[in-house]
N, C-alpha and C. Protein backbone atom coordinates (compact mmCIF):
# COMPACT_ATOMS: atom_id res chain seq x y z
N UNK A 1 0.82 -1.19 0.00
CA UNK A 1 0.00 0.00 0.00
C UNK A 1 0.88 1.26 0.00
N UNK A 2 2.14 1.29 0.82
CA UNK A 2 3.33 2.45 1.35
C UNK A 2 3.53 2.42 -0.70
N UNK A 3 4.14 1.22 -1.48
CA UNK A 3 4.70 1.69 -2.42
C UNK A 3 3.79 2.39 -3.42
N UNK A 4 2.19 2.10 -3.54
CA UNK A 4 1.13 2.52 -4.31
C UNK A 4 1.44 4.34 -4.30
N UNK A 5 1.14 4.13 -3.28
CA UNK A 5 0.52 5.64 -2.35
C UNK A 5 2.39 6.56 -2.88
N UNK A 6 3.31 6.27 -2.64
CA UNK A 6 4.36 7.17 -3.11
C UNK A 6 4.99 6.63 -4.78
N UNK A 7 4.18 5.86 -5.29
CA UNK A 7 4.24 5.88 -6.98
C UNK A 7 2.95 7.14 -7.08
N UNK A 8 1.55 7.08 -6.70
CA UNK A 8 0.64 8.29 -7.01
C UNK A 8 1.73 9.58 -6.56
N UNK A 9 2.66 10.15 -5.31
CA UNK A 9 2.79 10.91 -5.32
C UNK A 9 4.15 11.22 -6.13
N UNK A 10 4.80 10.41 -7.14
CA UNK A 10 5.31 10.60 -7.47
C UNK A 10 5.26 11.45 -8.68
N UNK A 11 3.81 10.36 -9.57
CA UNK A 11 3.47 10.76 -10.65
C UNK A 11 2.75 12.05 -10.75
N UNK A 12 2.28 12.50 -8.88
CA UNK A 12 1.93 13.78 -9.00
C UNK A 12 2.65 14.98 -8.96
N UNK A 13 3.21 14.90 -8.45
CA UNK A 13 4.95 15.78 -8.47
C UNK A 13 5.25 16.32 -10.18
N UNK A 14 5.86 14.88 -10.77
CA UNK A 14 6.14 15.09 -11.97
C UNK A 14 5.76 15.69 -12.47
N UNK A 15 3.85 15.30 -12.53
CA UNK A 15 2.65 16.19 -13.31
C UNK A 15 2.96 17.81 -13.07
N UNK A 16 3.04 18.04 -11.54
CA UNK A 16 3.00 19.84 -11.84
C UNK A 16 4.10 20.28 -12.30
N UNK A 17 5.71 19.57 -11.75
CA UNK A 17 6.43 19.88 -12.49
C UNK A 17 6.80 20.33 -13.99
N UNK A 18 6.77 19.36 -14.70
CA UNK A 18 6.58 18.78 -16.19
C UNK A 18 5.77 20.21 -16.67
N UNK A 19 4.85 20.61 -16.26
CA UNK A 19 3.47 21.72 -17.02
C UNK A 19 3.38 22.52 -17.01
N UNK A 20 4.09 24.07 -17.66
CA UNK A 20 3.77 25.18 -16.98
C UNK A 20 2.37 25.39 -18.38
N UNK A 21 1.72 26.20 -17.42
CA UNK A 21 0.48 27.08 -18.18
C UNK A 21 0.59 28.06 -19.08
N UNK A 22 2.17 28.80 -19.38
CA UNK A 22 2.61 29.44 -19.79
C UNK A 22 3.30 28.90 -20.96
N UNK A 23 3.60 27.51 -20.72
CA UNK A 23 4.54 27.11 -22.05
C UNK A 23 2.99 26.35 -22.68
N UNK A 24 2.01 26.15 -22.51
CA UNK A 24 1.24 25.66 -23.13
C UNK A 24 0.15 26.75 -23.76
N UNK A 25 -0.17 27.72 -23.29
CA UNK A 25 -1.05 29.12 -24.03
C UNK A 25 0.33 29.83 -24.80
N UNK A 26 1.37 29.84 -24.22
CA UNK A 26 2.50 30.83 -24.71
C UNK A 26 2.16 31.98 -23.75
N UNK A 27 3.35 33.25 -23.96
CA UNK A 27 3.72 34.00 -23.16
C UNK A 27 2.68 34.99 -24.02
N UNK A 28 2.56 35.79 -23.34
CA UNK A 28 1.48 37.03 -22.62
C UNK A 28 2.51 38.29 -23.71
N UNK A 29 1.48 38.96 -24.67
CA UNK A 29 2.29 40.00 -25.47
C UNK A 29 1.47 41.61 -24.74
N UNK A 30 2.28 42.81 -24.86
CA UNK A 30 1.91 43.85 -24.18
C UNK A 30 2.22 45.01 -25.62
N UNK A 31 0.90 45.61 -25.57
CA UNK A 31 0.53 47.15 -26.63
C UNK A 31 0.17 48.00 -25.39
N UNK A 32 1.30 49.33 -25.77
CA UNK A 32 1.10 50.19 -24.90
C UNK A 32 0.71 51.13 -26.04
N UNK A 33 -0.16 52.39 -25.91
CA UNK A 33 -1.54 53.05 -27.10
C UNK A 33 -1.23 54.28 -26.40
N UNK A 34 -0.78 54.85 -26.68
CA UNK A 34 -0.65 56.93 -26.73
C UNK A 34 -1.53 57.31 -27.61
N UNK A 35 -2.51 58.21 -26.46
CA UNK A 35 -3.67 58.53 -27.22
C UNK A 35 -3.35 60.33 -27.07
N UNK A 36 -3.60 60.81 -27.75
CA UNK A 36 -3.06 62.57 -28.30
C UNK A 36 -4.15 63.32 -29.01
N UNK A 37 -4.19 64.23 -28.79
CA UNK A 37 -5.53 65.22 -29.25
C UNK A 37 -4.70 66.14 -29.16
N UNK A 38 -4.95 67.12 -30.83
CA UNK A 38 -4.26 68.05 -31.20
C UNK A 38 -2.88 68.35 -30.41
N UNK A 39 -2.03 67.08 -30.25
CA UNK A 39 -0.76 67.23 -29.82
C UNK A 39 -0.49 66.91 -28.34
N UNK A 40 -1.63 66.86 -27.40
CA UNK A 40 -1.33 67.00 -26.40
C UNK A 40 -1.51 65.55 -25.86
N UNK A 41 -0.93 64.92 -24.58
CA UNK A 41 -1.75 63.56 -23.96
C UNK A 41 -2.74 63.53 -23.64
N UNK A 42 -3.37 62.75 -23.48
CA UNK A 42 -4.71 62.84 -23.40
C UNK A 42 -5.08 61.63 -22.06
N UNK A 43 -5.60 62.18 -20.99
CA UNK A 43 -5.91 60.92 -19.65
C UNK A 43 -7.02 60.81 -19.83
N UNK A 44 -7.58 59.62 -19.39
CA UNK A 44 -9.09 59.17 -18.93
C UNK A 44 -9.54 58.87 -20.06
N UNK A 45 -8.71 58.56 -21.26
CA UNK A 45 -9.94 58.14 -22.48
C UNK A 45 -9.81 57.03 -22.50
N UNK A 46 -11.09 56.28 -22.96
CA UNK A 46 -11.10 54.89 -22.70
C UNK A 46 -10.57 54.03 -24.28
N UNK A 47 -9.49 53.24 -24.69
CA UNK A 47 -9.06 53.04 -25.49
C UNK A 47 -9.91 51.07 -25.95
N UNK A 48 -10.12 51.13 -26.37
CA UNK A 48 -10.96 49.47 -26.97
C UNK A 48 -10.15 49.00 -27.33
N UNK A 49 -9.94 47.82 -27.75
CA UNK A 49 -8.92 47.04 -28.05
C UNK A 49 -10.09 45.79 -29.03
N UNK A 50 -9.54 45.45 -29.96
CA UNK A 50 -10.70 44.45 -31.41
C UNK A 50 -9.71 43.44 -31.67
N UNK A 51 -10.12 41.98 -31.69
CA UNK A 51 -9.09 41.29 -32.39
C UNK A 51 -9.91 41.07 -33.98
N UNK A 52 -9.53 40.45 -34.58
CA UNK A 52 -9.87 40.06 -36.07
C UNK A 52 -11.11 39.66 -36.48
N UNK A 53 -11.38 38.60 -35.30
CA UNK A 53 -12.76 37.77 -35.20
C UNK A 53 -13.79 38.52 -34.96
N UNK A 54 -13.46 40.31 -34.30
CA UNK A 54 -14.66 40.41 -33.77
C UNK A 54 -14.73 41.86 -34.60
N UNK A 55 -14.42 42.25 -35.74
CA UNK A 55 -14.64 43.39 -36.51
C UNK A 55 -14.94 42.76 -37.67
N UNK A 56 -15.57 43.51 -38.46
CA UNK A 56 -15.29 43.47 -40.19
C UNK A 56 -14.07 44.25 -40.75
N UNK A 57 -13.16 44.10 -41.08
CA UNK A 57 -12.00 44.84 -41.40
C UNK A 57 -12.00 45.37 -42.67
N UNK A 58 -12.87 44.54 -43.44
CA UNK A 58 -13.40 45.62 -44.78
C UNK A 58 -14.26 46.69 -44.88
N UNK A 59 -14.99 46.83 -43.89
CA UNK A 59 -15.92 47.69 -43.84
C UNK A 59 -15.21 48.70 -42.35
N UNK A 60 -14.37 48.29 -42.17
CA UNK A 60 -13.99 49.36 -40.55
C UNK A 60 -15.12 49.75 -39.59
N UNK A 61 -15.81 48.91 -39.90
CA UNK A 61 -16.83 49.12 -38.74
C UNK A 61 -16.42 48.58 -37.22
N UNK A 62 -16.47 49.43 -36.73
CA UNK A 62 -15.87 49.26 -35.20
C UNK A 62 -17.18 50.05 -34.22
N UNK A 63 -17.15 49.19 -32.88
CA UNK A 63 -18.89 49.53 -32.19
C UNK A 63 -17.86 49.32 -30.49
N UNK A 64 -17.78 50.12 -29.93
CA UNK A 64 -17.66 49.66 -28.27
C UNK A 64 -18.09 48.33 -27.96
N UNK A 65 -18.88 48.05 -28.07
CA UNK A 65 -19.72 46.98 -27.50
C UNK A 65 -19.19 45.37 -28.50
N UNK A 66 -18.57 45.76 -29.12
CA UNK A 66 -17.69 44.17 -29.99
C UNK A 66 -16.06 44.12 -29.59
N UNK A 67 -16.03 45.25 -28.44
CA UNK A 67 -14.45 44.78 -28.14
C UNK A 67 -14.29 44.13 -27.55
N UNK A 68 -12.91 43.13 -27.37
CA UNK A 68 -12.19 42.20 -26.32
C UNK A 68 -12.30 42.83 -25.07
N UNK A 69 -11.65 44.21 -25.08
CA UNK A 69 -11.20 44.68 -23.88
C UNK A 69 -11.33 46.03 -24.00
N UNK A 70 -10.88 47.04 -22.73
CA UNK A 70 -10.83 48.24 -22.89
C UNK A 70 -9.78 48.88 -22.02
N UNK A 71 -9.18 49.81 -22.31
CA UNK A 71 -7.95 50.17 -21.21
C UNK A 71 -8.36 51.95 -21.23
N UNK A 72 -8.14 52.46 -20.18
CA UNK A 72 -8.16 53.69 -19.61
C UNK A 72 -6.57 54.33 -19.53
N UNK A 73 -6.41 55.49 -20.35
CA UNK A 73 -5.41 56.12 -20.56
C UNK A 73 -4.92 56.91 -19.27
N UNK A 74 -3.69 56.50 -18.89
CA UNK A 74 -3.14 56.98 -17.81
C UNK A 74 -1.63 57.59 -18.15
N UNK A 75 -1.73 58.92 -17.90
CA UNK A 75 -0.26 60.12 -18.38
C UNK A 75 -0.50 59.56 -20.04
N UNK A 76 -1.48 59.17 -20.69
CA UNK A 76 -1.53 59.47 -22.22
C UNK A 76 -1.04 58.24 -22.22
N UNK A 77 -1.31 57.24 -21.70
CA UNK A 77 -1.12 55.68 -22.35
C UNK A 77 -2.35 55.00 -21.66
N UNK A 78 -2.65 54.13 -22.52
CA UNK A 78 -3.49 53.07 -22.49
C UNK A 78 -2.37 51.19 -22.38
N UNK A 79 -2.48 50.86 -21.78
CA UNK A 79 -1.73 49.28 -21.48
C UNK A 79 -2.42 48.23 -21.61
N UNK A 80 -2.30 47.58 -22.53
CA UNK A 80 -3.18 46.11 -23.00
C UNK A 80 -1.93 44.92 -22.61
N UNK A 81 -2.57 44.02 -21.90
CA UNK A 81 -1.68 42.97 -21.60
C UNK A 81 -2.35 41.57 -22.24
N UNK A 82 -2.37 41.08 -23.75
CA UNK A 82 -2.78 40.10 -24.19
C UNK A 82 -2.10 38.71 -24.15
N UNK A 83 -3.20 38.37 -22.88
CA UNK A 83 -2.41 36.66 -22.47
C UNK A 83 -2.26 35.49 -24.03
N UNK A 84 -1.47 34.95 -23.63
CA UNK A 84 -1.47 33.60 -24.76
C UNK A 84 -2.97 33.09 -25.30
N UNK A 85 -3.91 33.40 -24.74
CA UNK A 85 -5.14 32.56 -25.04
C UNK A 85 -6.14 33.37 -26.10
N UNK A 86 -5.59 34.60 -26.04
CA UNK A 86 -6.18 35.20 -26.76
C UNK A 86 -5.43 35.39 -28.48
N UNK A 87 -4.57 34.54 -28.54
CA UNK A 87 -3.98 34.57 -29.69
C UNK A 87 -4.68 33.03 -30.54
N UNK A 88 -4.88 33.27 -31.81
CA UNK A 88 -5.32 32.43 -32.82
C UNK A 88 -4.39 31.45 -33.32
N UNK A 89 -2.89 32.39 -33.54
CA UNK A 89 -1.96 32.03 -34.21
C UNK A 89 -0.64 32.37 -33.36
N UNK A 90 0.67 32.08 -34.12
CA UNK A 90 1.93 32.59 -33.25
C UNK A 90 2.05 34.40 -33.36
N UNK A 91 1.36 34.86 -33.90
CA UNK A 91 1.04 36.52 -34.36
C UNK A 91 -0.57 36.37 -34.58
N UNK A 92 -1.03 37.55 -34.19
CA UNK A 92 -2.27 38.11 -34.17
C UNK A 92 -2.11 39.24 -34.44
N UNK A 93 -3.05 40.01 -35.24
CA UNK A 93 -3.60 42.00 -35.48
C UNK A 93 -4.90 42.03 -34.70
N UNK A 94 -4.12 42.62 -33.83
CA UNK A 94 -4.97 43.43 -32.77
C UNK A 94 -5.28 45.03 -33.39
N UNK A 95 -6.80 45.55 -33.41
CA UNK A 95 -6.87 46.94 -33.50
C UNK A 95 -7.12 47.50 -31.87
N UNK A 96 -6.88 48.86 -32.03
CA UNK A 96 -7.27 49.73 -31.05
C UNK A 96 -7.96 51.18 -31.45
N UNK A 97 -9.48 51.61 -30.80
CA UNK A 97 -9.72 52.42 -31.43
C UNK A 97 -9.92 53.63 -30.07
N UNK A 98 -10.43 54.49 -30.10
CA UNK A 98 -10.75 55.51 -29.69
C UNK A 98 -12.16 56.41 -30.22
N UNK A 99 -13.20 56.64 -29.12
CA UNK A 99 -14.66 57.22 -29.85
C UNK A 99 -14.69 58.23 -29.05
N UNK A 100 -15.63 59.13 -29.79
CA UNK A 100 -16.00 60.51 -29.39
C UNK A 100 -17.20 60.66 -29.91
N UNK A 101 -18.58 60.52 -29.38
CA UNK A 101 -19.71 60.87 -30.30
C UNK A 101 -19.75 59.81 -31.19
N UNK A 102 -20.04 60.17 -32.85
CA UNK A 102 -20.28 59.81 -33.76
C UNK A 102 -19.19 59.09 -34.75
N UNK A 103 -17.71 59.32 -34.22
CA UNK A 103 -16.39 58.97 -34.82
C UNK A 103 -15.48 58.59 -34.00
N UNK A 104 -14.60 57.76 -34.73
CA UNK A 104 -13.61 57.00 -34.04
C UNK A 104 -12.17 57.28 -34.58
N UNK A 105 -11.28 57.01 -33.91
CA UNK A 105 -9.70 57.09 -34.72
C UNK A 105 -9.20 55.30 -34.31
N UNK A 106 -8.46 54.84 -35.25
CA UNK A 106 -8.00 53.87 -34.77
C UNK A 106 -6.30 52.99 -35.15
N UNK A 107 -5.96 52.52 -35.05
CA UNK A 107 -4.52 51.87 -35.50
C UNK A 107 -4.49 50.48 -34.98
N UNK A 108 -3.58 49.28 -35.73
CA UNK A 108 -3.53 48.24 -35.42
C UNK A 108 -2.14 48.12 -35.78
N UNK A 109 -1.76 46.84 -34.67
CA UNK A 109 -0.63 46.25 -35.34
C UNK A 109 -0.75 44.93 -35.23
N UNK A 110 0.10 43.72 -35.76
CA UNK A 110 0.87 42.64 -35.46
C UNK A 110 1.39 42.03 -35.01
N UNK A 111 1.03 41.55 -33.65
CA UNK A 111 2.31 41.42 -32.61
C UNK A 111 2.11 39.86 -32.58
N UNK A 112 3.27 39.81 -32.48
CA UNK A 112 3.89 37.94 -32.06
C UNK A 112 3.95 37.68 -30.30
N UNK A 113 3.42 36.70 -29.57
CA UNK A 113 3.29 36.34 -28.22
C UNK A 113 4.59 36.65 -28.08
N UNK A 114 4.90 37.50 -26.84
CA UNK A 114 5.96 37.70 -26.16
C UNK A 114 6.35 38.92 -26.79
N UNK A 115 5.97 39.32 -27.50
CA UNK A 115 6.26 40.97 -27.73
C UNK A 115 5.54 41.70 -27.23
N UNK A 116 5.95 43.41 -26.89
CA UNK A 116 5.56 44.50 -26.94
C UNK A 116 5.96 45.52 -27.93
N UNK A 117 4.87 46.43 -27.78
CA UNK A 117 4.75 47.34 -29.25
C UNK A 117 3.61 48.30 -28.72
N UNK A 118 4.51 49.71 -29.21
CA UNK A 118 4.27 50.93 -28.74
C UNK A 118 3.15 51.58 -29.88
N UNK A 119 1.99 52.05 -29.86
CA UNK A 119 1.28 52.71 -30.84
C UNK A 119 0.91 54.35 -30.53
N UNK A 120 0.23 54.58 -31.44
CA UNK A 120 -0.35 56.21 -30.82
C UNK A 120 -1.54 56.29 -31.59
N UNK A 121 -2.51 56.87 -31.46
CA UNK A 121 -3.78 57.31 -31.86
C UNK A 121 -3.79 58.64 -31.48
N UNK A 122 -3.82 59.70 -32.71
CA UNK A 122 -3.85 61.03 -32.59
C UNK A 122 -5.20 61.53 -33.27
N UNK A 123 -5.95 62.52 -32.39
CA UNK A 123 -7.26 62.72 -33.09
C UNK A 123 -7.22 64.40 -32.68
């Protein structure tokens, strides 16, 4: 029974060992979004964040309410921290937009898991 009982805790050991959660989603990529109005930084605007799946990219139709996420601009940056799970592929195009009323400004890039990448949205 002694050898059962420390073969299970062996094979349980191994198990957490052996697995990180990180090498199996992949590492976590970071877009930091400078948002600027007529030159200046801009705090407190709320910046959206769209992956591919959830826009039409031919039509640029972009709606608050179809984003992934949203980040709040602090000293004129907005910080998106996109875990591994939210990637499709080893690179994803992420957009980011910005609304006011009736119009939006927006920019996207490309980023590969484990990168960061600096943008700006000037309106």
């Amino acid at each position: 029974m002694r050898k059962i009982f420390l073969l299970f805790l062996a094979i349980f050991v191994v198990g957490l060992t052996s697995c990180d959660k990180e090498d199996l989603l992949g590492k976590s990529a970071t877009v930091n979004v400078t948002v600027m109005k007529n030159g200046t930084l801009k705090n407190g605007v709320t910046v959206y964040m769209f992956d591919s799946q959830s826009i039409n990219t031919s039509s640029s139709f972009f709606k608050p309410n179809f984003s992934k996420s949203s980040s709040v601009t602090e000293n004129g940056i907005a910080t998106f921290s996109i875990s591994g799970e939210e990637f499709f592929d080893e690179q994803e195009t992420f957009y980011f937009a910005v609304f006011e009323g009736n119009k939006y400004w927006n920019t996207s890039t490309t980023i590969k898991k484990g990168d960061s990448k600096n943008l700006t949205i000037n309106y």
